[in-house]
PDB file of N, CA and C in Angstrom:
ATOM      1  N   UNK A   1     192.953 146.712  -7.420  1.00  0.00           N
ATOM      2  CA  UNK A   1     193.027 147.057  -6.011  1.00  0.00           C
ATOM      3  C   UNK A   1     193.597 145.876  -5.242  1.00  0.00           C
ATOM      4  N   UNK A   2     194.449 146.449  -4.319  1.00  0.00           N
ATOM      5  CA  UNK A   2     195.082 145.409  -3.381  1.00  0.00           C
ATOM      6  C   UNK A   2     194.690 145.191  -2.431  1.00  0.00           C
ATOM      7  N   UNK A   3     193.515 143.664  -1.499  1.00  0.00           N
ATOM      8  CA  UNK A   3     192.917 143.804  -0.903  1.00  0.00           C
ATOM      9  C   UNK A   3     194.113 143.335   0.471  1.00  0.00           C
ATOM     10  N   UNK A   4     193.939 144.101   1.923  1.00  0.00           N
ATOM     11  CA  UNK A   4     193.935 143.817   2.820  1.00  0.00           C
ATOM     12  C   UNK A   4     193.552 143.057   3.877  1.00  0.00           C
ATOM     13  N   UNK A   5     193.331 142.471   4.316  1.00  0.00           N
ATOM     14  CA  UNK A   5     192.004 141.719   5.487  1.00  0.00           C
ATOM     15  C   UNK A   5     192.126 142.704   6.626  1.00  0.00           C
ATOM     16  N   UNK A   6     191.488 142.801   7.423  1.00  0.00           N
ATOM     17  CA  UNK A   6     192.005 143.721   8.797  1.00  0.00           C
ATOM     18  C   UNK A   6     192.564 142.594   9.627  1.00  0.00           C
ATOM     19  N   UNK A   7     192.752 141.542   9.336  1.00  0.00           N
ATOM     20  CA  UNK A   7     193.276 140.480  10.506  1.00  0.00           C
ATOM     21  C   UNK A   7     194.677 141.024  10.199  1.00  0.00           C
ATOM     22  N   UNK A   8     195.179 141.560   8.800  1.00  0.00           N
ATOM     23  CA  UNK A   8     196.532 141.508   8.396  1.00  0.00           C
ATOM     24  C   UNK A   8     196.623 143.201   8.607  1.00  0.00           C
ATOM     25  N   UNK A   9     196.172 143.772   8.571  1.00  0.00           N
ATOM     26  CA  UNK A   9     196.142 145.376   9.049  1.00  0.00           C
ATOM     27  C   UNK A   9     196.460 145.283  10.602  1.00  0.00           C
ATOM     28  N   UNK A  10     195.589 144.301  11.415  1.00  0.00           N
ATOM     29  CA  UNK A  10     195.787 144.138  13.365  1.00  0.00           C
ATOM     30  C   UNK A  10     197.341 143.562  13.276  1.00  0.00           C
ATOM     31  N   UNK A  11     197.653 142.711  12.444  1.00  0.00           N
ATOM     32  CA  UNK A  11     199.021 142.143  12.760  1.00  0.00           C
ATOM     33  C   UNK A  11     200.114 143.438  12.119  1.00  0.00           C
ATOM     34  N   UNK A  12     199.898 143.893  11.362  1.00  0.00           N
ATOM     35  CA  UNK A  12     200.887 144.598  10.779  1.00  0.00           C
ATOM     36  C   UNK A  12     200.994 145.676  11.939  1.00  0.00           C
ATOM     37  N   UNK A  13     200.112 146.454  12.268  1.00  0.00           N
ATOM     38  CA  UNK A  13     200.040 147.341  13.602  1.00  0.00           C
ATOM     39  C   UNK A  13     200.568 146.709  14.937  1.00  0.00           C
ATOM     40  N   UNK A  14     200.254 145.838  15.217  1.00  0.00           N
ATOM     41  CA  UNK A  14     201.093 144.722  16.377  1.00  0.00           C
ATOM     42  C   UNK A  14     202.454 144.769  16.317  1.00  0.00           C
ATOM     43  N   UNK A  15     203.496 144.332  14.799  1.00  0.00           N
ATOM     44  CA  UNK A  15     204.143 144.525  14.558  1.00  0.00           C
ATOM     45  C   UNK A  15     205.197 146.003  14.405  1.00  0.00           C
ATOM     46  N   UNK A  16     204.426 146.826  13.632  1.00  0.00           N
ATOM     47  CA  UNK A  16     205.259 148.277  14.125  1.00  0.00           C
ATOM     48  C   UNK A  16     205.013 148.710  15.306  1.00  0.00           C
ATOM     49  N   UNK A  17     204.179 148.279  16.408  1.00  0.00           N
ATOM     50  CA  UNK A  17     204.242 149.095  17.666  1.00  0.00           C
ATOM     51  C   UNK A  17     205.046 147.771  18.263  1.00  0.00           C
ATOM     52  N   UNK A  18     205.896 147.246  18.075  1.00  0.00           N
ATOM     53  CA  UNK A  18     206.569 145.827  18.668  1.00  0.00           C
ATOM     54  C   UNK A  18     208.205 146.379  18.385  1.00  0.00           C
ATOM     55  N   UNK A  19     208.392 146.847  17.133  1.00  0.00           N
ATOM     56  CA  UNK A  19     209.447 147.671  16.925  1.00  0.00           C
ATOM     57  C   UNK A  19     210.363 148.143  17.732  1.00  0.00           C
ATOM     58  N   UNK A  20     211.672 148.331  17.862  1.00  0.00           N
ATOM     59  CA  UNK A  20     212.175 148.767  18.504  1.00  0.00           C
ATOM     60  C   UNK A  20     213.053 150.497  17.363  1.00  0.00           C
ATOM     61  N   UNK A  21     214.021 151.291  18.077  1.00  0.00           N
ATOM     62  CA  UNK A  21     214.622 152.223  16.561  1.00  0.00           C
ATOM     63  C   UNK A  21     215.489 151.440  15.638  1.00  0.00           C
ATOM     64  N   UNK A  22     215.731 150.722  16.180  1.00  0.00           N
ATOM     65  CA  UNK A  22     216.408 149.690  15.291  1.00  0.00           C
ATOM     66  C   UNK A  22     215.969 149.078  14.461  1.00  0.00           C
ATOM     67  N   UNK A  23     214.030 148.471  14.447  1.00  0.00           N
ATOM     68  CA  UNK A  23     213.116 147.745  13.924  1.00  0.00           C
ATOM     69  C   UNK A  23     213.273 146.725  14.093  1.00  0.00           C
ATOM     70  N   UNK A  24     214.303 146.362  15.190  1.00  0.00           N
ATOM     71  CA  UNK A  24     213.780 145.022  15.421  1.00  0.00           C
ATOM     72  C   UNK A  24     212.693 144.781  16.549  1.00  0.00           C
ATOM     73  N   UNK A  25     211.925 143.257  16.454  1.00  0.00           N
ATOM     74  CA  UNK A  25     210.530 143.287  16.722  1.00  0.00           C
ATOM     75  C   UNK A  25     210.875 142.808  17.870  1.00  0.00           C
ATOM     76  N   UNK A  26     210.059 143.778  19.032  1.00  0.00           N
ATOM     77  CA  UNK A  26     210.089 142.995  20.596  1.00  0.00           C
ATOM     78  C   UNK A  26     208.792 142.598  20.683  1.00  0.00           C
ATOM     79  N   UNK A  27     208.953 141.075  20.971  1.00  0.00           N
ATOM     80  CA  UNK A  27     207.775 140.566  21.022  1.00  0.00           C
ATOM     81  C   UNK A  27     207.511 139.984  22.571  1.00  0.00           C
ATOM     82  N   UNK A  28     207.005 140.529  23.081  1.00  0.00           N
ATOM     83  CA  UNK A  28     206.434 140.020  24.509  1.00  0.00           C
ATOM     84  C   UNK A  28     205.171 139.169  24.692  1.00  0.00           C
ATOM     85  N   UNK A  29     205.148 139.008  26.035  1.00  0.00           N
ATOM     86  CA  UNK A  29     203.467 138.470  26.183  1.00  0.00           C
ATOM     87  C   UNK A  29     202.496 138.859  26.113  1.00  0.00           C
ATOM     88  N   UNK A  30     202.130 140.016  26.184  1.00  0.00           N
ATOM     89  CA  UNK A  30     201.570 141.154  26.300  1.00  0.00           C
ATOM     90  C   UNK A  30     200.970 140.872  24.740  1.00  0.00           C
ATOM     91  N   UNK A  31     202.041 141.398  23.271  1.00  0.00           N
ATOM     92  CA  UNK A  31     202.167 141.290  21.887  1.00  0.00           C
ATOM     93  C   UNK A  31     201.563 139.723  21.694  1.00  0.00           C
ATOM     94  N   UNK A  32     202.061 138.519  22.422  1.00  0.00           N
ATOM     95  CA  UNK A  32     201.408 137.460  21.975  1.00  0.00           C
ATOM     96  C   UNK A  32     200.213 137.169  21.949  1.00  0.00           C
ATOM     97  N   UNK A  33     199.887 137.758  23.205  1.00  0.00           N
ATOM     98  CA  UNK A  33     197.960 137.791  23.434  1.00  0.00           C
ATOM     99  C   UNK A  33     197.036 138.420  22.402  1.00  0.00           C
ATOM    100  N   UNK A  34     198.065 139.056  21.816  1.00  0.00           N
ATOM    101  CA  UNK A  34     197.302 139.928  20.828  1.00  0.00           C
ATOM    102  C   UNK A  34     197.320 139.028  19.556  1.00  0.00           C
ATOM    103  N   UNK A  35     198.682 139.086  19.076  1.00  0.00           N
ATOM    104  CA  UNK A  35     198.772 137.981  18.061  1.00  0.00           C
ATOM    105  C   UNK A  35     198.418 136.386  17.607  1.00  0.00           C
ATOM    106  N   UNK A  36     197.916 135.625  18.745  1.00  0.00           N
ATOM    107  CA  UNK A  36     197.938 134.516  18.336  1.00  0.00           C
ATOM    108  C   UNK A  36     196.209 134.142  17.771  1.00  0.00           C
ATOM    109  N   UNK A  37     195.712 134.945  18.587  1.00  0.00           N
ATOM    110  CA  UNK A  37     194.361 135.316  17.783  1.00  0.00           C
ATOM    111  C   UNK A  37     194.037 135.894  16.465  1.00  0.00           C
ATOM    112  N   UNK A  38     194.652 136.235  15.957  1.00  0.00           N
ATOM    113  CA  UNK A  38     194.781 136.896  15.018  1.00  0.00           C
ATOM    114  C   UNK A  38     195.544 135.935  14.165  1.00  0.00           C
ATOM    115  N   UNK A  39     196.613 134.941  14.155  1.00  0.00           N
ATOM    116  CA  UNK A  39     196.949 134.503  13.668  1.00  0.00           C
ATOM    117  C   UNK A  39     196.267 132.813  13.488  1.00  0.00           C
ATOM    118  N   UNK A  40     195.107 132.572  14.528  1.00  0.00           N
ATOM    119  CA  UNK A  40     193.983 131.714  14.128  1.00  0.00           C
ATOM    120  C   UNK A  40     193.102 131.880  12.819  1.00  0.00           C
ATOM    121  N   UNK A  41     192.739 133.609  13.309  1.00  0.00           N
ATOM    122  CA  UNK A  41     191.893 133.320  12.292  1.00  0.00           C
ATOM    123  C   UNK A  41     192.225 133.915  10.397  1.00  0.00           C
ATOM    124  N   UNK A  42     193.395 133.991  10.650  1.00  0.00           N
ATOM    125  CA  UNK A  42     193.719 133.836   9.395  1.00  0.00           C
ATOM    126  C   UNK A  42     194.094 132.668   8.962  1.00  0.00           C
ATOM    127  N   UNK A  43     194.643 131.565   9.670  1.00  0.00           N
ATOM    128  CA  UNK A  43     194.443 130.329   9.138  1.00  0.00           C
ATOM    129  C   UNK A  43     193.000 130.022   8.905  1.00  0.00           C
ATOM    130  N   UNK A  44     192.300 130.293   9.427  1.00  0.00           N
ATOM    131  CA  UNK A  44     191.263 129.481   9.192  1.00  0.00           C
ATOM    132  C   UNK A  44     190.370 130.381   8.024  1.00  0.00           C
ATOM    133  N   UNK A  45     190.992 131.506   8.180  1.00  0.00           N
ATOM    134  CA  UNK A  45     190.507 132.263   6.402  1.00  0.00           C
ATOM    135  C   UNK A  45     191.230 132.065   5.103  1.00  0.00           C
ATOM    136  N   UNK A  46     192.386 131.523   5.403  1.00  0.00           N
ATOM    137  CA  UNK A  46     193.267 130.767   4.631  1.00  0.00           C
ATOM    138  C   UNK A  46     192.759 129.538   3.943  1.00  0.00           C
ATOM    139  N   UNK A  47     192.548 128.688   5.222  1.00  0.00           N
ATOM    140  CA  UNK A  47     191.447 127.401   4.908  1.00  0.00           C
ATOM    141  C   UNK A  47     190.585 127.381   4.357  1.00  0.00           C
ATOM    142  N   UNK A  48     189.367 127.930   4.626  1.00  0.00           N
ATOM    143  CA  UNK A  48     188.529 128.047   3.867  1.00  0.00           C
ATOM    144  C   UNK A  48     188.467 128.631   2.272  1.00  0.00           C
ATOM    145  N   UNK A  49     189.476 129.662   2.158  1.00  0.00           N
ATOM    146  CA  UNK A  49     189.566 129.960   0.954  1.00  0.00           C
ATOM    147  C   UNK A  49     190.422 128.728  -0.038  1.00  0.00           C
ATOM    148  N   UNK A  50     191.447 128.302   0.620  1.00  0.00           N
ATOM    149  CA  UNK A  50     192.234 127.010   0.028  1.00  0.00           C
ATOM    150  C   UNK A  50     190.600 125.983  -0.289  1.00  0.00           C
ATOM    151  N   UNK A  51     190.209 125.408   0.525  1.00  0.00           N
ATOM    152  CA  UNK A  51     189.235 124.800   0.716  1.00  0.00           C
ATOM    153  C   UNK A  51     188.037 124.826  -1.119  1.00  0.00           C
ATOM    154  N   UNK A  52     187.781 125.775  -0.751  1.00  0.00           N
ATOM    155  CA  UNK A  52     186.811 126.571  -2.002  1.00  0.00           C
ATOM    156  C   UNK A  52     188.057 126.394  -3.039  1.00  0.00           C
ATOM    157  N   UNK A  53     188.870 126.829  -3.597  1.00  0.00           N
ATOM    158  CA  UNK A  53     189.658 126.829  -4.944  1.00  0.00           C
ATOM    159  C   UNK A  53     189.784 125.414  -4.778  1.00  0.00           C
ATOM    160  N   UNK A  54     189.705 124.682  -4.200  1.00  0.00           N
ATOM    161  CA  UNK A  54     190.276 123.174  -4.365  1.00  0.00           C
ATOM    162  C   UNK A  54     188.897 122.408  -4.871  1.00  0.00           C
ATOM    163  N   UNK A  55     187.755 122.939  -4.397  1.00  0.00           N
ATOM    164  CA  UNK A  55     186.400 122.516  -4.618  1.00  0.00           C
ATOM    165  C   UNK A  55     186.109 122.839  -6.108  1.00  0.00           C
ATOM    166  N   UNK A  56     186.345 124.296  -6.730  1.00  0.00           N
ATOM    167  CA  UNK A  56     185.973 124.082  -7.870  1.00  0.00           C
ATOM    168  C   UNK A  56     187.119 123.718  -8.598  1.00  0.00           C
ATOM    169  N   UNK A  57     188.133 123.180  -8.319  1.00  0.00           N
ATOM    170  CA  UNK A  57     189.347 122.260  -9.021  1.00  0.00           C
ATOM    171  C   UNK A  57     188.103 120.872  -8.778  1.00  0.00           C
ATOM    172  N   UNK A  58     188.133 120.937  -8.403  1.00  0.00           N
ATOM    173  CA  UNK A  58     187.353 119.302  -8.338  1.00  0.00           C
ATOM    174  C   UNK A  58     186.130 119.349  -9.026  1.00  0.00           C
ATOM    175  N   UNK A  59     185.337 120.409  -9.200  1.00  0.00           N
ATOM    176  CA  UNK A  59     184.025 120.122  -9.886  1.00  0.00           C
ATOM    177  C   UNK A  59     184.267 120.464 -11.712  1.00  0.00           C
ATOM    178  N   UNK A  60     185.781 121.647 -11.660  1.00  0.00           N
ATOM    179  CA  UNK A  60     186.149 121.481 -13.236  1.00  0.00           C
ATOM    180  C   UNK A  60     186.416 120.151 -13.827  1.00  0.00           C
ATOM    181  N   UNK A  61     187.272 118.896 -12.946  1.00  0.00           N
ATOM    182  CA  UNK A  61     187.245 117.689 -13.495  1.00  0.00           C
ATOM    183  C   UNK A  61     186.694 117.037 -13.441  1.00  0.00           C
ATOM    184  N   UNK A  62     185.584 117.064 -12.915  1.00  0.00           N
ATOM    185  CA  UNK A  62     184.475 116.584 -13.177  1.00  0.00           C
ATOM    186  C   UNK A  62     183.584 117.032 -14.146  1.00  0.00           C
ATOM    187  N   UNK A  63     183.716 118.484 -14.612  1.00  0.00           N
ATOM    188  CA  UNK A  63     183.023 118.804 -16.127  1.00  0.00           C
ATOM    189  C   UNK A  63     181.561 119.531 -15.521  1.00  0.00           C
ATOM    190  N   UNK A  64     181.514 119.328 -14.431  1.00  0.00           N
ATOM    191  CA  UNK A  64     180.385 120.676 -13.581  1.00  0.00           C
ATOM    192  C   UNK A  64     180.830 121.475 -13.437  1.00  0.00           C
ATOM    193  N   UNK A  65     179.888 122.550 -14.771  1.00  0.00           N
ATOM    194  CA  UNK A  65     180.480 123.897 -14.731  1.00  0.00           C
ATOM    195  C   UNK A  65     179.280 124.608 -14.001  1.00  0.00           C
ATOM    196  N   UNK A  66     177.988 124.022 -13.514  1.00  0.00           N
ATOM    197  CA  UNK A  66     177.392 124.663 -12.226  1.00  0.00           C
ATOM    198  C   UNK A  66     177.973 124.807 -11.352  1.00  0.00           C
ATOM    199  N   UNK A  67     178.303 123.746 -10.997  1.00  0.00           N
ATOM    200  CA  UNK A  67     179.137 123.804  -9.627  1.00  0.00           C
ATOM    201  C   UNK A  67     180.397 124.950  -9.489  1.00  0.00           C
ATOM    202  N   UNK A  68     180.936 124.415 -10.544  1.00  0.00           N
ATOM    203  CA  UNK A  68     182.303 125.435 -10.686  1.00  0.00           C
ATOM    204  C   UNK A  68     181.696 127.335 -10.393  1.00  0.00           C
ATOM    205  N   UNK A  69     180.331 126.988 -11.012  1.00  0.00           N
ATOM    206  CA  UNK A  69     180.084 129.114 -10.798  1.00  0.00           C
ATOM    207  C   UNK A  69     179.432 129.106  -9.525  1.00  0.00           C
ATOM    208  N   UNK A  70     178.882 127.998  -8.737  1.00  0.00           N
ATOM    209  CA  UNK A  70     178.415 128.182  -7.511  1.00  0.00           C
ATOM    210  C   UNK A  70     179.800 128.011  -6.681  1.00  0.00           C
ATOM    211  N   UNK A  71     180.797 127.170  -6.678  1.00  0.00           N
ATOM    212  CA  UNK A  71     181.839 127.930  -5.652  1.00  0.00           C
ATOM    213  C   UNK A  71     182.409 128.838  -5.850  1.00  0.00           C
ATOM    214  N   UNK A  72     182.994 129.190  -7.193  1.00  0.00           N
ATOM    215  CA  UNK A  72     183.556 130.842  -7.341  1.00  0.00           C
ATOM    216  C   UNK A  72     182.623 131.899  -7.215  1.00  0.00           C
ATOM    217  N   UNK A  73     181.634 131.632  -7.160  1.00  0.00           N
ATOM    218  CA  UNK A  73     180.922 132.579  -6.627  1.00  0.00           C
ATOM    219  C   UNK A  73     180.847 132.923  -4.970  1.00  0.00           C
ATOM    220  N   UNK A  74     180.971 131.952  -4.768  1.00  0.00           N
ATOM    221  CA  UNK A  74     181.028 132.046  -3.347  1.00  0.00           C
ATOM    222  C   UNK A  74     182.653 132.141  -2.768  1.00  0.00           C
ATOM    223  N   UNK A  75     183.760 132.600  -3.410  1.00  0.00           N
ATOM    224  CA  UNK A  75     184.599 132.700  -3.505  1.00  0.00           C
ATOM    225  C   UNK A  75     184.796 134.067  -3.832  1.00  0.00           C
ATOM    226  N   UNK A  76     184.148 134.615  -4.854  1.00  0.00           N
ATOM    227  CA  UNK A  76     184.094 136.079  -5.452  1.00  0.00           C
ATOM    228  C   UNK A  76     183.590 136.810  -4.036  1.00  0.00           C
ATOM    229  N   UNK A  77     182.563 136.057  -3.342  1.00  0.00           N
ATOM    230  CA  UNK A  77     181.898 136.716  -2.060  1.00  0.00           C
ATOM    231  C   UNK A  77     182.818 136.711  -1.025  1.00  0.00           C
ATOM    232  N   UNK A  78     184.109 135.793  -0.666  1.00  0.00           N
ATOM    233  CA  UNK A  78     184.805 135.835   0.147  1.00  0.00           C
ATOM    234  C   UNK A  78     185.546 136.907   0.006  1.00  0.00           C
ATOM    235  N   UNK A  79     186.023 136.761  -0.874  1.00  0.00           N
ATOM    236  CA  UNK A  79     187.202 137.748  -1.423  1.00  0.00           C
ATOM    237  C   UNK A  79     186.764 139.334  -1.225  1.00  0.00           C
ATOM    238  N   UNK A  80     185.620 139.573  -1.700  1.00  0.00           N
ATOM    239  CA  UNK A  80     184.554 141.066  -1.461  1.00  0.00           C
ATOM    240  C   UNK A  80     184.459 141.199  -0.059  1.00  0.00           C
ATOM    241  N   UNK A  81     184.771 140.292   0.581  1.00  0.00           N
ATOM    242  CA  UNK A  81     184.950 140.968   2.489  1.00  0.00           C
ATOM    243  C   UNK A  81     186.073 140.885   2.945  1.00  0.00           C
ATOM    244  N   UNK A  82     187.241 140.752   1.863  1.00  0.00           N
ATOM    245  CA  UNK A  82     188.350 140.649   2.148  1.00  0.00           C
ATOM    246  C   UNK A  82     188.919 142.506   2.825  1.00  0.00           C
ATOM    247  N   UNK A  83     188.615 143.100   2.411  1.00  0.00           N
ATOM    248  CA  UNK A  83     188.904 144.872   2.605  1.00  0.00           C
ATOM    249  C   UNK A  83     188.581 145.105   3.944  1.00  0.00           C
TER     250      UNK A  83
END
């Protein structure tokens, strides 16, 4: 299954109602107010997920394989609210 976020479902909808028949994207102020919020917090769901894979990169070389199943786990949990 191919997960979505709805942050990327709100932008993709932003985007086809931004459309013109041509498809190209009119982006106003109106469209920005909408978008730039949306485009926070996917950085910062970005981050955090970068964040976590980099953490258990760091606890595999270190040879903590607790650690390693306590952040992918908590990684497996991110990802499960990804839909």
């Amino acid at each position: 299954m191919l997960a979505i976020h709805s942050i990327h479902r709100k932008l993709a909808l932003i985007a086809y109602m931004s459309m013109d028949r041509d498809g190209n994207m009119i982006i106003g102020e109106p469209e920005l107010r909408l978008i730039m919020p949306l485009l926070r917090a996917n950085l910062d769901l970005v981050r955090r997920i970068d964040e976590l894979k980099e953490l258990a990169y760091t606890a595999q070389v270190a040879g903590d394989m607790a650690w390693v199943q306590e952040v992918c786990q908590k990684i497996d949990e991110m990802e499960a609210k990804l839909v």
